[in-house]
Protein backbone atom coordinates (compact mmCIF):
# COMPACT_ATOMS: atom_id res chain seq x y z
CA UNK A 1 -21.92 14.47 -62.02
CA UNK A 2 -22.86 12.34 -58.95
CA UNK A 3 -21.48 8.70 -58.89
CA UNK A 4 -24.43 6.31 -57.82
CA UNK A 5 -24.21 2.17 -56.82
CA UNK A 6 -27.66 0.88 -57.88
CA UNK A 7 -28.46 -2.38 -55.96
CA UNK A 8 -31.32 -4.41 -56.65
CA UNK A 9 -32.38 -8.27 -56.17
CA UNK A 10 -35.37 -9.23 -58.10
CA UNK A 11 -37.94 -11.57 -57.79
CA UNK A 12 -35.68 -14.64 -59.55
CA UNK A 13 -33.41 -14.07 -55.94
CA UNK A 14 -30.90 -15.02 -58.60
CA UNK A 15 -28.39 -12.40 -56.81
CA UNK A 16 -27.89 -8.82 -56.24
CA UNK A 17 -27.30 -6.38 -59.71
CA UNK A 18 -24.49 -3.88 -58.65
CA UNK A 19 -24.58 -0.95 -61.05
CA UNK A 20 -21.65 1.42 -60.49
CA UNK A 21 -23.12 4.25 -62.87
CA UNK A 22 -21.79 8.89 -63.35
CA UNK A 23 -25.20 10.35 -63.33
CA UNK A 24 -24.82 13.19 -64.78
CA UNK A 25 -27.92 16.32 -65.53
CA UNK A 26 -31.66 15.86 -63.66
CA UNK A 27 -34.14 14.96 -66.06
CA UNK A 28 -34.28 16.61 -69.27
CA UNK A 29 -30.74 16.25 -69.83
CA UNK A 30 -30.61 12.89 -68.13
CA UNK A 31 -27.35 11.68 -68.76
CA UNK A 32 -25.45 8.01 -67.44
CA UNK A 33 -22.50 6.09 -68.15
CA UNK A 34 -22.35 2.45 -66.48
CA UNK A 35 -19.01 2.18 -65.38
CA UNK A 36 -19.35 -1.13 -63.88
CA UNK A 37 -21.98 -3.83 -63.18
CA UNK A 38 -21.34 -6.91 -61.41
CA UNK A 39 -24.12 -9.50 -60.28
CA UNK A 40 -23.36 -10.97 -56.93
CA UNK A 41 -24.44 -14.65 -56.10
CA UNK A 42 -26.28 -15.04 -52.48
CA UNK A 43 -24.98 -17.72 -50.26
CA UNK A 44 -27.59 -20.44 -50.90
CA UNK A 45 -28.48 -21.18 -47.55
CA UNK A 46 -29.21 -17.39 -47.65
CA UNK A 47 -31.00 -17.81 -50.97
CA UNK A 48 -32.91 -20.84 -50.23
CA UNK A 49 -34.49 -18.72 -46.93
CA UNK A 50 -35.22 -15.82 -48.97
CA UNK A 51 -37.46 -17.89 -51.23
CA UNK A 52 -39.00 -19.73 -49.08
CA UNK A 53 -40.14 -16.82 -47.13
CA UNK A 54 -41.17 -15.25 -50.15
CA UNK A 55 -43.24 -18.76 -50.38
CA UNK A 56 -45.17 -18.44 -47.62
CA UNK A 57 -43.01 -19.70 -44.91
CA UNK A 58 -43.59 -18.07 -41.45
CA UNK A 59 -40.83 -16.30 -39.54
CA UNK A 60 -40.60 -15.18 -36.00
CA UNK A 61 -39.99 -11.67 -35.34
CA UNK A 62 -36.29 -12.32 -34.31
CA UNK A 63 -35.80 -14.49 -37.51
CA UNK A 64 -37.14 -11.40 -40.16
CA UNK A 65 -34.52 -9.27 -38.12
CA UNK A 66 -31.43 -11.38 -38.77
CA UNK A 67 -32.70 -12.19 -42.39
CA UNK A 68 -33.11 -8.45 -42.94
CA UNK A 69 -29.76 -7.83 -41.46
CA UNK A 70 -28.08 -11.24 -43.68
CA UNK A 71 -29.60 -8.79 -46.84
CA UNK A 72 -28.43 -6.09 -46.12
CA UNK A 73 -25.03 -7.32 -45.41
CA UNK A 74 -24.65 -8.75 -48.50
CA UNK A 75 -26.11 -5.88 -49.77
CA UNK A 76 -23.12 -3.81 -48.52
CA UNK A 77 -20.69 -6.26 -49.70
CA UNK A 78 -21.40 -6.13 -52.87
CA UNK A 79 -21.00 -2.07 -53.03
CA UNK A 80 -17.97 -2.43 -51.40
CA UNK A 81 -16.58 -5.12 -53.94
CA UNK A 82 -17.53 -3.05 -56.69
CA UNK A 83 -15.89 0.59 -55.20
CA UNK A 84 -12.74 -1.72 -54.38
CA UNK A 85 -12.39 -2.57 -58.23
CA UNK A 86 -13.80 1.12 -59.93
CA UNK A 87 -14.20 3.69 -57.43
CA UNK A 88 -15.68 5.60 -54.67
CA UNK A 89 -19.06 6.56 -55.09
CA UNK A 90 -21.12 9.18 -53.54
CA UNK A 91 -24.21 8.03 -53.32
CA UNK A 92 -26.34 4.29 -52.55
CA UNK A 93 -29.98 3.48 -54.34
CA UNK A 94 -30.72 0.15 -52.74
CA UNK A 95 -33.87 -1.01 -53.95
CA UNK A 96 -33.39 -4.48 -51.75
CA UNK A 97 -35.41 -7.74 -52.17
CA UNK A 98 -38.93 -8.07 -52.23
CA UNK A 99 -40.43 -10.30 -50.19
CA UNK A 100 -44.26 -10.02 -50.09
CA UNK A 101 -45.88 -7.85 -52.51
CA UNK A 102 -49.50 -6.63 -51.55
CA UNK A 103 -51.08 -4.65 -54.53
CA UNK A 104 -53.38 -2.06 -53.48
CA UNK A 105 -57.07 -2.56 -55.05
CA UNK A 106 -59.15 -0.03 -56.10
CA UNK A 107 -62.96 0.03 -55.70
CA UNK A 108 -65.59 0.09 -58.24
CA UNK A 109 -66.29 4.00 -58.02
CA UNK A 110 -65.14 5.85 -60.84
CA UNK A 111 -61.64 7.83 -59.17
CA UNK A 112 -61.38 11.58 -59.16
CA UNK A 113 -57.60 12.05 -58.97
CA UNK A 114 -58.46 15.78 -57.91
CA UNK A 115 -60.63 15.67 -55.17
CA UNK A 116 -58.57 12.55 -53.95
CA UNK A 117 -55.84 15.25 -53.93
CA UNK A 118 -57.46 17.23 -52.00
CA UNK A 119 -58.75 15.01 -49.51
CA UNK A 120 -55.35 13.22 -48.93
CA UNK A 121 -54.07 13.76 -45.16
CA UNK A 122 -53.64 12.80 -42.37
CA UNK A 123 -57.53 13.52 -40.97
CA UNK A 124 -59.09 11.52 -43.73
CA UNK A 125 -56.80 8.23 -44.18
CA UNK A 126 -57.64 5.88 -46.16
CA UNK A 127 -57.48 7.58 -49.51
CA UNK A 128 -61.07 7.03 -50.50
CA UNK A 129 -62.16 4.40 -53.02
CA UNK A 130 -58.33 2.68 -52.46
CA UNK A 131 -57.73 -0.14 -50.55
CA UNK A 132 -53.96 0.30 -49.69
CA UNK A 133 -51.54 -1.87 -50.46
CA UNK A 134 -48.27 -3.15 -48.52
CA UNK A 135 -44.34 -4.50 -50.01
CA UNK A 136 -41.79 -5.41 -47.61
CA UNK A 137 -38.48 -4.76 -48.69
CA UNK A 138 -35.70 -6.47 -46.70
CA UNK A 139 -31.95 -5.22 -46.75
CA UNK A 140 -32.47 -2.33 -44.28
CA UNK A 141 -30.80 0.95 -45.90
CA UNK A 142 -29.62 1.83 -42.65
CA UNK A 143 -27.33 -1.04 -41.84
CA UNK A 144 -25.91 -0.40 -45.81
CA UNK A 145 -25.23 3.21 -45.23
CA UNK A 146 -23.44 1.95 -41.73
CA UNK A 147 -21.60 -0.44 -43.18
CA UNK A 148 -20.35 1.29 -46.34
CA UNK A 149 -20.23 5.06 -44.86
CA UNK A 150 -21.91 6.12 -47.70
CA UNK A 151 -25.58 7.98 -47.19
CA UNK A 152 -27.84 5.00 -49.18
CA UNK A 153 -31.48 5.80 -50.40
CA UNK A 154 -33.79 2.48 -49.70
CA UNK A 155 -37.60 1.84 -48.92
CA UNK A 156 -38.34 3.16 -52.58
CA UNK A 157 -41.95 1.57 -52.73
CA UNK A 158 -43.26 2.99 -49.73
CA UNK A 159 -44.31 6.64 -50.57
CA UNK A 160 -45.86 5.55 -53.58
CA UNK A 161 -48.25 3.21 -51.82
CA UNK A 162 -48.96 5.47 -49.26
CA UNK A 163 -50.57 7.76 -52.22
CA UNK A 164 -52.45 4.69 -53.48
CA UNK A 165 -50.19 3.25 -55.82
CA UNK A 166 -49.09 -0.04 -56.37
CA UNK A 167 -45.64 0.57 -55.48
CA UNK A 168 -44.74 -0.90 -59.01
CA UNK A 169 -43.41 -0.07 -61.67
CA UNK A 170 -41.31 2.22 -60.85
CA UNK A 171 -38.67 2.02 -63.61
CA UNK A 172 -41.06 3.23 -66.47
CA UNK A 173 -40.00 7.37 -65.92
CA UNK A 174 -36.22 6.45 -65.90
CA UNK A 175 -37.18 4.60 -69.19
CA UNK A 176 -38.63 7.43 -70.63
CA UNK A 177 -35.64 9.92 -70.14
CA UNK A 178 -33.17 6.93 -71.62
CA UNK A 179 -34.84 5.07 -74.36
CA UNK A 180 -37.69 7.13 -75.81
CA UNK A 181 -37.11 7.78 -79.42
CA UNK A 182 -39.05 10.51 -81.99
CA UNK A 183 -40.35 8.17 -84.31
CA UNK A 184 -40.91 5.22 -82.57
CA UNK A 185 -43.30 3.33 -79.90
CA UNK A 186 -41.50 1.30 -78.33
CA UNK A 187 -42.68 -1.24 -75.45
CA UNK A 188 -39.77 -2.06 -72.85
CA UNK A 189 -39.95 -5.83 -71.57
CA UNK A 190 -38.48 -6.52 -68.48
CA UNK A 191 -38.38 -10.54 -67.88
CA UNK A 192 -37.32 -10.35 -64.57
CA UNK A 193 -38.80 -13.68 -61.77
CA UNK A 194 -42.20 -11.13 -62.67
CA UNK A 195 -42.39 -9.72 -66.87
CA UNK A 196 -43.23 -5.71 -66.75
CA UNK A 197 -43.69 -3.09 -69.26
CA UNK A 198 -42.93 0.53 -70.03
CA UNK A 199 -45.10 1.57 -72.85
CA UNK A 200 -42.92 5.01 -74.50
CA UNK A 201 -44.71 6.56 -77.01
CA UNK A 202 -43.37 8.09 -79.79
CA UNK A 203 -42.23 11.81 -79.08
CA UNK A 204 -41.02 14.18 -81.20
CA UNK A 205 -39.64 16.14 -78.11
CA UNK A 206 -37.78 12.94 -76.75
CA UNK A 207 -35.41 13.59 -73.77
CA UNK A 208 -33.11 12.16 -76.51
CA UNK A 209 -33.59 14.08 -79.59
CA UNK A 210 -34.86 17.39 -78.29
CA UNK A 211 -33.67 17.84 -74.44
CA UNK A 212 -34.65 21.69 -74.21
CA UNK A 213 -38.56 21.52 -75.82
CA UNK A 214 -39.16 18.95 -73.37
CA UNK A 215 -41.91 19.90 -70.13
CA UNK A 216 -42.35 16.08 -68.55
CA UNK A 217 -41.84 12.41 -69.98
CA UNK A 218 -45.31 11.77 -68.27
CA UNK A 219 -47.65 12.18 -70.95
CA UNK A 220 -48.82 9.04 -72.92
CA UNK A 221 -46.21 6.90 -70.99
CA UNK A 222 -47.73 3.72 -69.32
CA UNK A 223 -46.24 0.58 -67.50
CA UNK A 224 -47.63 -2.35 -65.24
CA UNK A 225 -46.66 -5.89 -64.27
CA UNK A 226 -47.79 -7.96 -67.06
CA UNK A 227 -47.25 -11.81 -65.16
CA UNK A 228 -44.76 -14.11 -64.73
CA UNK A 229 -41.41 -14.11 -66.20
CA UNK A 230 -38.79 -16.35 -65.04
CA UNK A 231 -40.81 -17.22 -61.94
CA UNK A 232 -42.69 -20.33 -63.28
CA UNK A 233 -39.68 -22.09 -65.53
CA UNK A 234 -37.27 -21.75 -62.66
CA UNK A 235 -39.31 -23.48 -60.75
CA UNK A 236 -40.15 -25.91 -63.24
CA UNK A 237 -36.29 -26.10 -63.95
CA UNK A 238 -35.61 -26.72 -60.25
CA UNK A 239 -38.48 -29.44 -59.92
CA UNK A 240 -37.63 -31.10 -63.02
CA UNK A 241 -34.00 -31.48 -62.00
CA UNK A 242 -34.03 -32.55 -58.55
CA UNK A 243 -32.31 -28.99 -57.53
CA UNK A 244 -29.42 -29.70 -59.87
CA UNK A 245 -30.67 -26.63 -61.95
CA UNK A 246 -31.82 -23.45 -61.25
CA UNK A 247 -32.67 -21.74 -64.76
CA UNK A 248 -32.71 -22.81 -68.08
CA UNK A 249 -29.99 -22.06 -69.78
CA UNK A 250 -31.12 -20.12 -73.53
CA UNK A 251 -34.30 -21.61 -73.00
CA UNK A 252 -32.75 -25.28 -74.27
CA UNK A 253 -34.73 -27.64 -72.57
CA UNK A 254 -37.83 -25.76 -73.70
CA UNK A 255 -37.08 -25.86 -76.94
CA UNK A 256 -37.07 -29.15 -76.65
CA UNK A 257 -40.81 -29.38 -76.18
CA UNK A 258 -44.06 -28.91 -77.24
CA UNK A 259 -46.36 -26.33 -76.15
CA UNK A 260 -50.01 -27.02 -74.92
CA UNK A 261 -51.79 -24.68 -76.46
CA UNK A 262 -55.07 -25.28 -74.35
CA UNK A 263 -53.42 -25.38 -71.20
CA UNK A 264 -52.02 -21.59 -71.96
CA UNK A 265 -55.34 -20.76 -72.92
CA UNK A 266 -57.44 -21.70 -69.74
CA UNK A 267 -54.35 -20.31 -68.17
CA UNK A 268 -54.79 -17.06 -69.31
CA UNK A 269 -58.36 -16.58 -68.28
CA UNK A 270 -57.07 -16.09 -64.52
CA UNK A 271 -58.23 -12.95 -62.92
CA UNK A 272 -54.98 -11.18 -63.17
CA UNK A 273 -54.35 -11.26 -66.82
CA UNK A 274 -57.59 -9.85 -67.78
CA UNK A 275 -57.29 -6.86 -64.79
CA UNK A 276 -56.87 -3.51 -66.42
CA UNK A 277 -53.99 -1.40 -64.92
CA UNK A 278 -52.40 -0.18 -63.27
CA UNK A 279 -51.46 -3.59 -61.64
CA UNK A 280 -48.66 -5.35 -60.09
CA UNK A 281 -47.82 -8.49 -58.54
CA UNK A 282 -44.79 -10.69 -57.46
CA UNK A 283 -44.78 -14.74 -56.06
CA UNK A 284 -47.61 -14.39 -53.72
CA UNK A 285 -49.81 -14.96 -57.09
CA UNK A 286 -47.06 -16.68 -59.05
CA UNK A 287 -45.13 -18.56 -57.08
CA UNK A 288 -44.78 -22.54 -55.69
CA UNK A 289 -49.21 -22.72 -54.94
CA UNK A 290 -49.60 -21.69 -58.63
CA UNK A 291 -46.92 -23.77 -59.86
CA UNK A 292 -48.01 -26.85 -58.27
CA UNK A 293 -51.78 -26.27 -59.62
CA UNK A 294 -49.86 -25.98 -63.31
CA UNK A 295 -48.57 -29.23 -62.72
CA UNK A 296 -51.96 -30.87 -61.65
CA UNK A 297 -53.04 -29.59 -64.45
CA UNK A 298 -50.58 -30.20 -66.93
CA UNK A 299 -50.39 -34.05 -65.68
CA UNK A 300 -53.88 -34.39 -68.07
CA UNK A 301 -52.47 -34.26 -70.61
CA UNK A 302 -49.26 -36.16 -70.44
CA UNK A 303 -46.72 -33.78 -71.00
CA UNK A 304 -42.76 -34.32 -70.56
CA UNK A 305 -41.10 -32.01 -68.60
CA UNK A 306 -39.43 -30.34 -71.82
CA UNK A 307 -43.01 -29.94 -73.05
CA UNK A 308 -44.37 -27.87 -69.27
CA UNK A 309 -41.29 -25.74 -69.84
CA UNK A 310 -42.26 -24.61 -73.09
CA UNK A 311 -45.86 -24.67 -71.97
CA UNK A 312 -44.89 -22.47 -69.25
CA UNK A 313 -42.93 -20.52 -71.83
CA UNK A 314 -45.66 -20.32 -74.02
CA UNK A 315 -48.05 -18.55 -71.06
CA UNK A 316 -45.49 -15.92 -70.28
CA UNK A 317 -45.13 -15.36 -73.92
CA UNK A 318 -49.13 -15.17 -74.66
CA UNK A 319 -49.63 -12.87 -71.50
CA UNK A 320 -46.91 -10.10 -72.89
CA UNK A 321 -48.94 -10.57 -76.65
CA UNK A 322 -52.11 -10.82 -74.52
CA UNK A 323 -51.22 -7.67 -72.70
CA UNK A 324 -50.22 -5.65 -75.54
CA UNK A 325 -53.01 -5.96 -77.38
CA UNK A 326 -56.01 -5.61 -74.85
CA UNK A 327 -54.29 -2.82 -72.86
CA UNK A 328 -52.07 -0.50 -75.13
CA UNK A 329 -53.17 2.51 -77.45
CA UNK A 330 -51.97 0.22 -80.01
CA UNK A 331 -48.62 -2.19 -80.75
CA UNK A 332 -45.57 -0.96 -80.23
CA UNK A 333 -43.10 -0.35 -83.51
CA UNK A 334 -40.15 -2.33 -81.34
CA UNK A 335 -39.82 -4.05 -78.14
CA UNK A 336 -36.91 -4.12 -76.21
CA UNK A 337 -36.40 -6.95 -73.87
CA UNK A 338 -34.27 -7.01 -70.42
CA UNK A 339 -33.70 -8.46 -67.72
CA UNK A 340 -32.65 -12.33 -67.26
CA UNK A 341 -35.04 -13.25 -69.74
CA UNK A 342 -33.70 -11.73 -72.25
CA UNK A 343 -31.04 -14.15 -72.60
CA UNK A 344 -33.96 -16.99 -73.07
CA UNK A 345 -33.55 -17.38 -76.84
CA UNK A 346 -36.48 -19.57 -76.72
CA UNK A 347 -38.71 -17.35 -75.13
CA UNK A 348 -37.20 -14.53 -76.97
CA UNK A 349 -37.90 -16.47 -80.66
CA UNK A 350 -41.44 -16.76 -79.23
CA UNK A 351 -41.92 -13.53 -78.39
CA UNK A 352 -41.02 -12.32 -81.70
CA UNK A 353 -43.49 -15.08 -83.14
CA UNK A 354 -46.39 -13.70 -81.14
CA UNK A 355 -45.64 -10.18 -81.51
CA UNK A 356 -44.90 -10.03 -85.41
CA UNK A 357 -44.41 -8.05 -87.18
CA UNK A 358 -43.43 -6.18 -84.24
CA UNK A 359 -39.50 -6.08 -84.12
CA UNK A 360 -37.97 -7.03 -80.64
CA UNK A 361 -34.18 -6.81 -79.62
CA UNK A 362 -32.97 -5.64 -76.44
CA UNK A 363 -32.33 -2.77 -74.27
CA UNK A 364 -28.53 -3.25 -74.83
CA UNK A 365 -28.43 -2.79 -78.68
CA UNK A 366 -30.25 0.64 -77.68
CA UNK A 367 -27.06 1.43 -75.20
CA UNK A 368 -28.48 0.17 -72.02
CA UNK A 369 -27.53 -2.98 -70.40
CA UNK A 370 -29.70 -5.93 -69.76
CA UNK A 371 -28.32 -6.96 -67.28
CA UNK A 372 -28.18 -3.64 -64.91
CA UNK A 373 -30.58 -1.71 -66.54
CA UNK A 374 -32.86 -2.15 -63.24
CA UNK A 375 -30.08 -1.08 -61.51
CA UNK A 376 -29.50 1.89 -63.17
CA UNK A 377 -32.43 2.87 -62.89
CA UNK A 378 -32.51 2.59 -58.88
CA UNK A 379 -29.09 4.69 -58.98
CA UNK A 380 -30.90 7.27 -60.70
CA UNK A 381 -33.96 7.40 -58.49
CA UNK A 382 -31.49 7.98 -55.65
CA UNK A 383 -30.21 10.63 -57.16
CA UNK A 384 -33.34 12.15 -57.79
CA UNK A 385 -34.64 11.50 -54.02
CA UNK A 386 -31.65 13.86 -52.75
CA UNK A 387 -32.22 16.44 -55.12
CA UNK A 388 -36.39 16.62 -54.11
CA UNK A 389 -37.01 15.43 -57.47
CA UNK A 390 -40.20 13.03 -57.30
CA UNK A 391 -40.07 9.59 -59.02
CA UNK A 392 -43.13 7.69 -59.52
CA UNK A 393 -45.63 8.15 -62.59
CA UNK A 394 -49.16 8.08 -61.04
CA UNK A 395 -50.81 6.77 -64.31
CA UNK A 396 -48.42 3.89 -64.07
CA UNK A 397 -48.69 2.96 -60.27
CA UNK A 398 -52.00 4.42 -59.81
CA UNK A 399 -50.97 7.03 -57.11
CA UNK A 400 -53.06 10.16 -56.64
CA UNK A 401 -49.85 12.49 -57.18
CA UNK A 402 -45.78 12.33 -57.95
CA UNK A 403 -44.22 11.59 -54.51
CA UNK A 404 -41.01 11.65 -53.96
CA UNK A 405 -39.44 8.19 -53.55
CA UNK A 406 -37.27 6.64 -50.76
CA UNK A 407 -35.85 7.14 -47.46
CA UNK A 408 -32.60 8.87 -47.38
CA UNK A 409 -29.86 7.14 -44.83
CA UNK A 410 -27.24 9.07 -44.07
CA UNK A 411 -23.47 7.54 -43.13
CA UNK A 412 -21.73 8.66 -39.94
């Protein structure tokens, strides 16, 4: 058993998830117990930078040092808070904050995973047909490890990209040893600031039913970014109420309002929703530009600013259904919703209105939390990284091979 802190602050910068979580087994007999999880608040003159870096705003070279330094600060604190209250751990998977997101874009040609394999070195970079992508993740994994004395994992995109993947998901093969089931397809909906899925198909040899017939979790198993979340309605939420508000609460203030169905609908014809996978993205598509365009646009048609939340609700609702049902094998038997989101009974009651007869709950009434599952899943990762045990799924980022993920940082 290895005791892991997962840290991760998603694109919402609502705060960093602290998962305190006894990893116990490699893959095939996965095992984890949260024994903790604690979301900690940034400070928001801390929070308010982050964001509007992440909107566009230009930094000086001196600046993105003492911002990545602020991260990763806070970063340590909050392992440190948690350790004080449950324990020692042995082991840091810091996942940090995203602040630009750069998918890589593949060419027209028709890939040949194998020959890419074989021509990927040094002597012939690029990785032909792949134009690479870049994510800058701030909250250095060095400074952690310095400040906490304990040896912290970071920089988990990186090796993944370098192969020619997106970089995201990269939750979808932890998903697979917790959550698949034998009978079941099940669809795992993250709502994070960005909505992603982990398509699990149903397996007769699941990691939970069946640990010692089980080779790898890889085949069948598919996950991408399937467009904003929580992204667009905070904003909204934040425009709306002068910067009194940050979220909205259950989805209330949606509920209050109307949807407009034809605004959703030329919404969904941008580029991105109709993209086949794998694909990512973050607020450098779905951010303050887009917002701002939604609220041109929305301004035809008269709308209150209950109804452009529940608009806005509406289009990450429709791209989920939307995504389902042009990109997946075929509809899931259950989805299971995490994430911030997942609280949104609004957009959850819409969900299950677009999706029926589909059944959707969350990843907590299948034994893993909501609120940390991302977490988790980062503490696991780590532990996989120090045993030489790859962690990416190359039909889900698009990579030409497993890699293994993250840059080990080791404590005095």
């Amino acid at each position: 058993m290895t005791r892991v802190i997962g840290l991760i602050s998603g694109t919402s910068v609502d705060g960093i998830d602290a998962a305190l979580v006894d990893v116990v087994g490699s893959q095939t007999d996965l095992k984890i117990e949260l024994v903790a999880g604690r979301t900690f608040a940034y400070p928001p003159n801390l929070r308010s930078q982050i964001l509007s870096v992440c909107g566009g705003s230009a930094l000086s070279m001196a600046e993105l040092a003492e911002l990545d330094d602020a991260i990763a600060k806070q970063f340590a604190i909050a392992a440190l808070t948690i350790q004080a209250e449950y324990g020692k751990a042995e082991l840091i998977g810091s996942h940090g904050q995203t602040v630009y997101h750069r998918p890589a874009r593949k060419g027209e040609m028709e890939r040949d995973p194998e020959r890419e394999r074989s021509e990927f070195s040094a002597d012939s970079s690029p990785i032909p047909g792949v134009d690479m992508g870049y994510s800058l993740q701030l909250g250095r994994g060095a400074l952690i490890a310095a400040l906490t004395g304990i040896t912290t994992v970071s920089n988990f995109r990186s090796a993944d990209i370098a192969a020619g993947g997106q970089g995201a998901p990269l939750v979808p093969i932890v998903d697979a040893y917790l959550l698949t089931e034998p009978d079941r397809h099940l669809c795992i909906q993250n709502l994070g600031g960005i909505g992603n899925l982990t398509y699990l198909p149903a397996q007769k040899n699941s990691p939970l039913v069946n640990k010692s017939e089980v080779s790898h979790p890889g085949d069948g198993i598919l996950g991408w970014d399937t467009g904003p979340a929580n992204s667009l309605l905070d904003l909204a939420v934040e425009h709306f109420s002068g910067g009194s508000k940050t979220c909205d609460e259950n989805g209330d203030w949606a509920a209050l309002g109307q949807p407009c169905q034809a605004l959703v609908e030329d919404w969904l014809k941008q580029e991105f929703f109709l993209q086949k996978p794998p694909k990512s993205t973050g607020r450098e598509l779905f951010g303050v530009d887009y917002f701002n365009r939604c609220l041109v646009e929305a301004s035809s048609y008269n709308l209150s600013p209950a109804d452009v939340l529940a608009t806005l609700t509406e289009l990450t609702v429709a791209s989920i259904a939307h995504s389902y049902r042009t990109f997946l094998p075929q509809m899931p038997d259950r989805v299971l919703l995490c994430g911030g989101g997942s609280h949104n009974l609004y957009l959850k009651r819409r969900l299950q209105a677009q999706l029926h007869p589909v059944e959707v709950l969350t990843t907590s009434e299948a034994g893993l939390s909501v609120d940390f599952k991302e977490a988790i899943a980062f503490a696991v990762l780590a532990e996989w990284r120090v045993r030489g045990i790859p962690g990416n799924l190359p039909q889900v980022t698009g990579a030409i091979a497993p890699v293994l993920l993250g840059e080990i940082n080791s404590c005095w």
